[in-house]
Protein backbone atom coordinates (compact mmCIF):
# COMPACT_ATOMS: atom_id res chain seq x y z
CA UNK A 1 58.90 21.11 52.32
CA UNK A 2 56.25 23.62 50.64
CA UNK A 3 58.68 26.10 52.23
CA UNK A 4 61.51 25.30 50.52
CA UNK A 5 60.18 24.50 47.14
CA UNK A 6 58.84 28.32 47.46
CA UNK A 7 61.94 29.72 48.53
CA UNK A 8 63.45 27.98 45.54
CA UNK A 9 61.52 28.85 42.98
CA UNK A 10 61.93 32.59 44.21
CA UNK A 11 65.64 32.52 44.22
CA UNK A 12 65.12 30.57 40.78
CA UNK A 13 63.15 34.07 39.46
CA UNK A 14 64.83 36.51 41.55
CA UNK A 15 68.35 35.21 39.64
CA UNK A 16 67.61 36.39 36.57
CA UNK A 17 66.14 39.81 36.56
CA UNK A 18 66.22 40.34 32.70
CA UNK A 19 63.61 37.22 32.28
CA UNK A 20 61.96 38.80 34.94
CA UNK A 21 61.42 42.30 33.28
CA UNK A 22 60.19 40.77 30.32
CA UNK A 23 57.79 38.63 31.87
CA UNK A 24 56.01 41.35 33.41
CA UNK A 25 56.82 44.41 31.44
CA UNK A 26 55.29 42.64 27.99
CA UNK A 27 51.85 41.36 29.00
CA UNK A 28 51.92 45.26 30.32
CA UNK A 29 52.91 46.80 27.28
CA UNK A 30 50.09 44.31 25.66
CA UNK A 31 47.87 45.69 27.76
CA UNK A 32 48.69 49.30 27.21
CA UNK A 33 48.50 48.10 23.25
CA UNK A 34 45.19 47.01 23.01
CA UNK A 35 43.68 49.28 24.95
CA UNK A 36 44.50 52.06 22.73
CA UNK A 37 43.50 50.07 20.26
CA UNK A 38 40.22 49.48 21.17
CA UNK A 39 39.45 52.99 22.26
CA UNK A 40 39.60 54.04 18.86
CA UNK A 41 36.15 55.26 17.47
CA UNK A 42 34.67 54.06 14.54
CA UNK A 43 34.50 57.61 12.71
CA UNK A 44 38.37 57.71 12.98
CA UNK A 45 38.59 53.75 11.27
CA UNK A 46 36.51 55.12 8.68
CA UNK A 47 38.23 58.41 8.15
CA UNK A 48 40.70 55.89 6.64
CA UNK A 49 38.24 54.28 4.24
CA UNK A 50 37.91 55.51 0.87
CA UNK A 51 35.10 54.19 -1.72
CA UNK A 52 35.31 53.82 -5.25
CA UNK A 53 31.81 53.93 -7.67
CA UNK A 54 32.71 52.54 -11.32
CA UNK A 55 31.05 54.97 -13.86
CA UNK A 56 27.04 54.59 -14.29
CA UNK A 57 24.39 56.53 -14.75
CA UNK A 58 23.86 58.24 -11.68
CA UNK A 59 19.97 58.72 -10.71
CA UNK A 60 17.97 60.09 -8.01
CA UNK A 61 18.63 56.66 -6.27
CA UNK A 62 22.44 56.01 -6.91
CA UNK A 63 22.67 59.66 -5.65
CA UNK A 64 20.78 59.44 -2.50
CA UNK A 65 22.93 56.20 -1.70
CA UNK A 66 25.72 58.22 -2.10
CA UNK A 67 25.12 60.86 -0.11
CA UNK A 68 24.31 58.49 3.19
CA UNK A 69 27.25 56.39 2.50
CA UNK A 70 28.89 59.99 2.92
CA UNK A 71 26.58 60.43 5.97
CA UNK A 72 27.95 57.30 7.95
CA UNK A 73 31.98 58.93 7.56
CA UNK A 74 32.88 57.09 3.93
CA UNK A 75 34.89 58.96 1.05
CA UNK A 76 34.92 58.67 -2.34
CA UNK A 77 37.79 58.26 -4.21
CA UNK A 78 38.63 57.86 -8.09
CA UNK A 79 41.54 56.15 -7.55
CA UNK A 80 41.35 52.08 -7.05
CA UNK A 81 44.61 51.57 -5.55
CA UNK A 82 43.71 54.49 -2.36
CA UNK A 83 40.22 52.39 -2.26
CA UNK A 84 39.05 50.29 0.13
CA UNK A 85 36.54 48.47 -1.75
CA UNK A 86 34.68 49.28 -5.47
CA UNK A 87 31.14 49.48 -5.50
CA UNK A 88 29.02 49.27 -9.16
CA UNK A 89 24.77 50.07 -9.06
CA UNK A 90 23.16 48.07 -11.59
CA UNK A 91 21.38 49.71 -14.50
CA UNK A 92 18.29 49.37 -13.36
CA UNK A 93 19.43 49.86 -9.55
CA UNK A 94 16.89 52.78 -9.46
CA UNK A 95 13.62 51.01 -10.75
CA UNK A 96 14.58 48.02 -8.57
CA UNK A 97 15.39 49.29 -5.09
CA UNK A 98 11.79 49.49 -4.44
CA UNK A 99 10.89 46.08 -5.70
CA UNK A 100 10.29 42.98 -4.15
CA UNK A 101 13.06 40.59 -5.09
CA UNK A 102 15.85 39.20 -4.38
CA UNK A 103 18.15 40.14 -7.10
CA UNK A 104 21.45 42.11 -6.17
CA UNK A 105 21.20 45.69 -7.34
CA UNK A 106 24.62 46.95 -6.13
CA UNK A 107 28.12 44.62 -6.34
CA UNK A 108 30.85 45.36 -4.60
CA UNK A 109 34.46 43.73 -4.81
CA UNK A 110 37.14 44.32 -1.74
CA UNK A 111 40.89 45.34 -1.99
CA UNK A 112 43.31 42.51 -0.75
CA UNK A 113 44.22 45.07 2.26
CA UNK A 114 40.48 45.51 3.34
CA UNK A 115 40.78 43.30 6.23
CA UNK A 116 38.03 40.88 7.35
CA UNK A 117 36.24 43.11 9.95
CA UNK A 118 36.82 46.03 8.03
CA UNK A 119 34.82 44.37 5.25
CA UNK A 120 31.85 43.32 7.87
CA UNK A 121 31.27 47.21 9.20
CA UNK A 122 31.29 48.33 5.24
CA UNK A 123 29.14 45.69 4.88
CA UNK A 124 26.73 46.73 8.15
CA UNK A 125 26.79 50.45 6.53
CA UNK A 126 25.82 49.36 2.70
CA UNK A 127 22.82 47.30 4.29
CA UNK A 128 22.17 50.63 6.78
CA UNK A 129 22.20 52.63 3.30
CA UNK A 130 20.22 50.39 1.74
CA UNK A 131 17.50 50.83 4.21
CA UNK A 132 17.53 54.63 4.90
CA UNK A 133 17.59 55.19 1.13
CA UNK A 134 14.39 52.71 0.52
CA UNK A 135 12.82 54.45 3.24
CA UNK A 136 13.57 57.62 2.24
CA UNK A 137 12.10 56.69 -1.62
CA UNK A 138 9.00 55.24 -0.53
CA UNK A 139 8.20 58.51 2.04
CA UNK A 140 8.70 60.88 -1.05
CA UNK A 141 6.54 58.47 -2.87
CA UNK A 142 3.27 58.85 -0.24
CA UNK A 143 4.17 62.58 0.18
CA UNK A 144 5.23 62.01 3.89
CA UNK A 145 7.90 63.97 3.15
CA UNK A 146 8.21 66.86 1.84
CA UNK A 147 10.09 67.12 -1.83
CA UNK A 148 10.80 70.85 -1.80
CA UNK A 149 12.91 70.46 1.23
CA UNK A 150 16.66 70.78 0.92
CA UNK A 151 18.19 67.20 0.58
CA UNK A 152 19.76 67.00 3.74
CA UNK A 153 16.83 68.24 5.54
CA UNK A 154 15.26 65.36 4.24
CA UNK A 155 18.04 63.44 5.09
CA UNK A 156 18.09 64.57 8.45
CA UNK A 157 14.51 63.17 9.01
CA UNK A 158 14.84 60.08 7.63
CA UNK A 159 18.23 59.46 9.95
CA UNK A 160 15.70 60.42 12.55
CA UNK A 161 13.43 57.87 11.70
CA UNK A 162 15.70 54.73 12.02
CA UNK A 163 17.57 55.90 14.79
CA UNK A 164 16.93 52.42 17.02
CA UNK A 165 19.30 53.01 20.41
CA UNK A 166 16.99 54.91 22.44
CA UNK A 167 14.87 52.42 22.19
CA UNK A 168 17.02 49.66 23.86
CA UNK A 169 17.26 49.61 27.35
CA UNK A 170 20.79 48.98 28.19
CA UNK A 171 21.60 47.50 31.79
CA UNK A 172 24.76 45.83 33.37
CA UNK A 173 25.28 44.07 36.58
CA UNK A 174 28.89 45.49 37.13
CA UNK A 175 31.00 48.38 36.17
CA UNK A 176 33.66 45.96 35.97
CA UNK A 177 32.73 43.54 33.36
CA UNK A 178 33.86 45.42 30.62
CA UNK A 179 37.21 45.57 32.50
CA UNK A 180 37.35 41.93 33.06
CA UNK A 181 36.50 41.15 29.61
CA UNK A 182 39.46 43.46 28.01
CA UNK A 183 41.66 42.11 30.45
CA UNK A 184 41.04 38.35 29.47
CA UNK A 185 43.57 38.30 26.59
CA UNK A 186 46.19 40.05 28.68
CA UNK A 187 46.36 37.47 31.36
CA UNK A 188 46.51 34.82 28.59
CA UNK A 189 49.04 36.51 27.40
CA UNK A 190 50.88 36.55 31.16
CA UNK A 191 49.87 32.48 31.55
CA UNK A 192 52.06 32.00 28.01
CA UNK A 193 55.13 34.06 29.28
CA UNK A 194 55.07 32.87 32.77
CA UNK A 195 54.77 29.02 31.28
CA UNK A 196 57.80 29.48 28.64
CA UNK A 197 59.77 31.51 31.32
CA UNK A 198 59.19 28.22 34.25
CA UNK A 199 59.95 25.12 31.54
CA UNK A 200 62.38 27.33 29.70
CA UNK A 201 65.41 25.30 28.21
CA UNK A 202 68.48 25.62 29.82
């Protein structure tokens, strides 16, 4: 009996070879998709991002901000419509980046085609800024670093300074879990095709 039902369901599939092709070759091409997609490195998404700063008064500060957000990969642009987002300092942006509140200092408003997690990683980088640039204000302040270096020698060192990965020890149990995990979406993708292509309608 379990015979038969097999042997019928492969004459069933084996009949018609064009559902067939498409039931393997497109969870295969999805494959192929997203794994090109996801070997894409974040320098070449940003390469694609362009920043526009509304006019201000541009300080020590403002400048310095700048200058890592040009660091991390970003461009600026004085166009809105080739921008990703627009980003505005306060007026007192300068005297306040070393205080202690909690007042926003910078605002920034996102173009309708900025999608979702392109808005979190420019969000990661203006907090990364933030913190390289505070850091960087308070070592010139206590003359840990030196002022009559070039800027991006000064830079350099403060990039230095909040560099974090060598000091995480990475381990994993497997080569293959990062395999398995890319591979998850394919073979829900292969469950969909080979459900609509068994209850198909006649």
């Amino acid at each position: 009996m379990i015979l038969q039902s097999i042997k019928k369901e492969l004459v069933i599939v084996f009949s018609d070879l064009h559902s067939l092709a498409v039931l393997f070759l497109m969870p295969l091409a999805f494959m192929i998709i997203m794994t090109v997609a996801m070997s894409g490195r974040q320098a070449d998404i940003l390469d694609s991002v362009s920043l526009m700063v509304e006019p201000n008064s541009a300080g020590q500060a403002e400048t310095l901000y700048l200058k890592y957000l040009d660091n991390l990969g970003y461009g600026l642009t004085p166009d809105p419509t080739q921008a990703s987002a627009i980003i505005s300092f306060d007026q007192h942006f300068g005297e306040n980046i070393l205080a202690n509140n909690t007042q926003s200092i910078l605002a920034i408003e996102y173009q309708s085609r900025s999608s979702l997690p392109l808005q979190a990683l420019i969000n990661q980088h203006l907090q990364l800024a933030f913190a390289r640039v505070k850091l960087h204000l308070y070592m010139l302040d206590t003359e840990e670093l030196d002022n009559t270096l070039p800027i991006q020698q000064q830079m350099d060192l403060i990039i230095q300074q909040t560099a974090t990965a060598q000091l995480i020890d990475s381990t994993q149990e497997s080569k293959l879990v990062p395999t398995v995990a890319i591979s998850i979406p394919s073979w829900l993708v292969f469950g969909i095709f080979l459900s609509c292509y068994r209850f198909r309608l006649p």
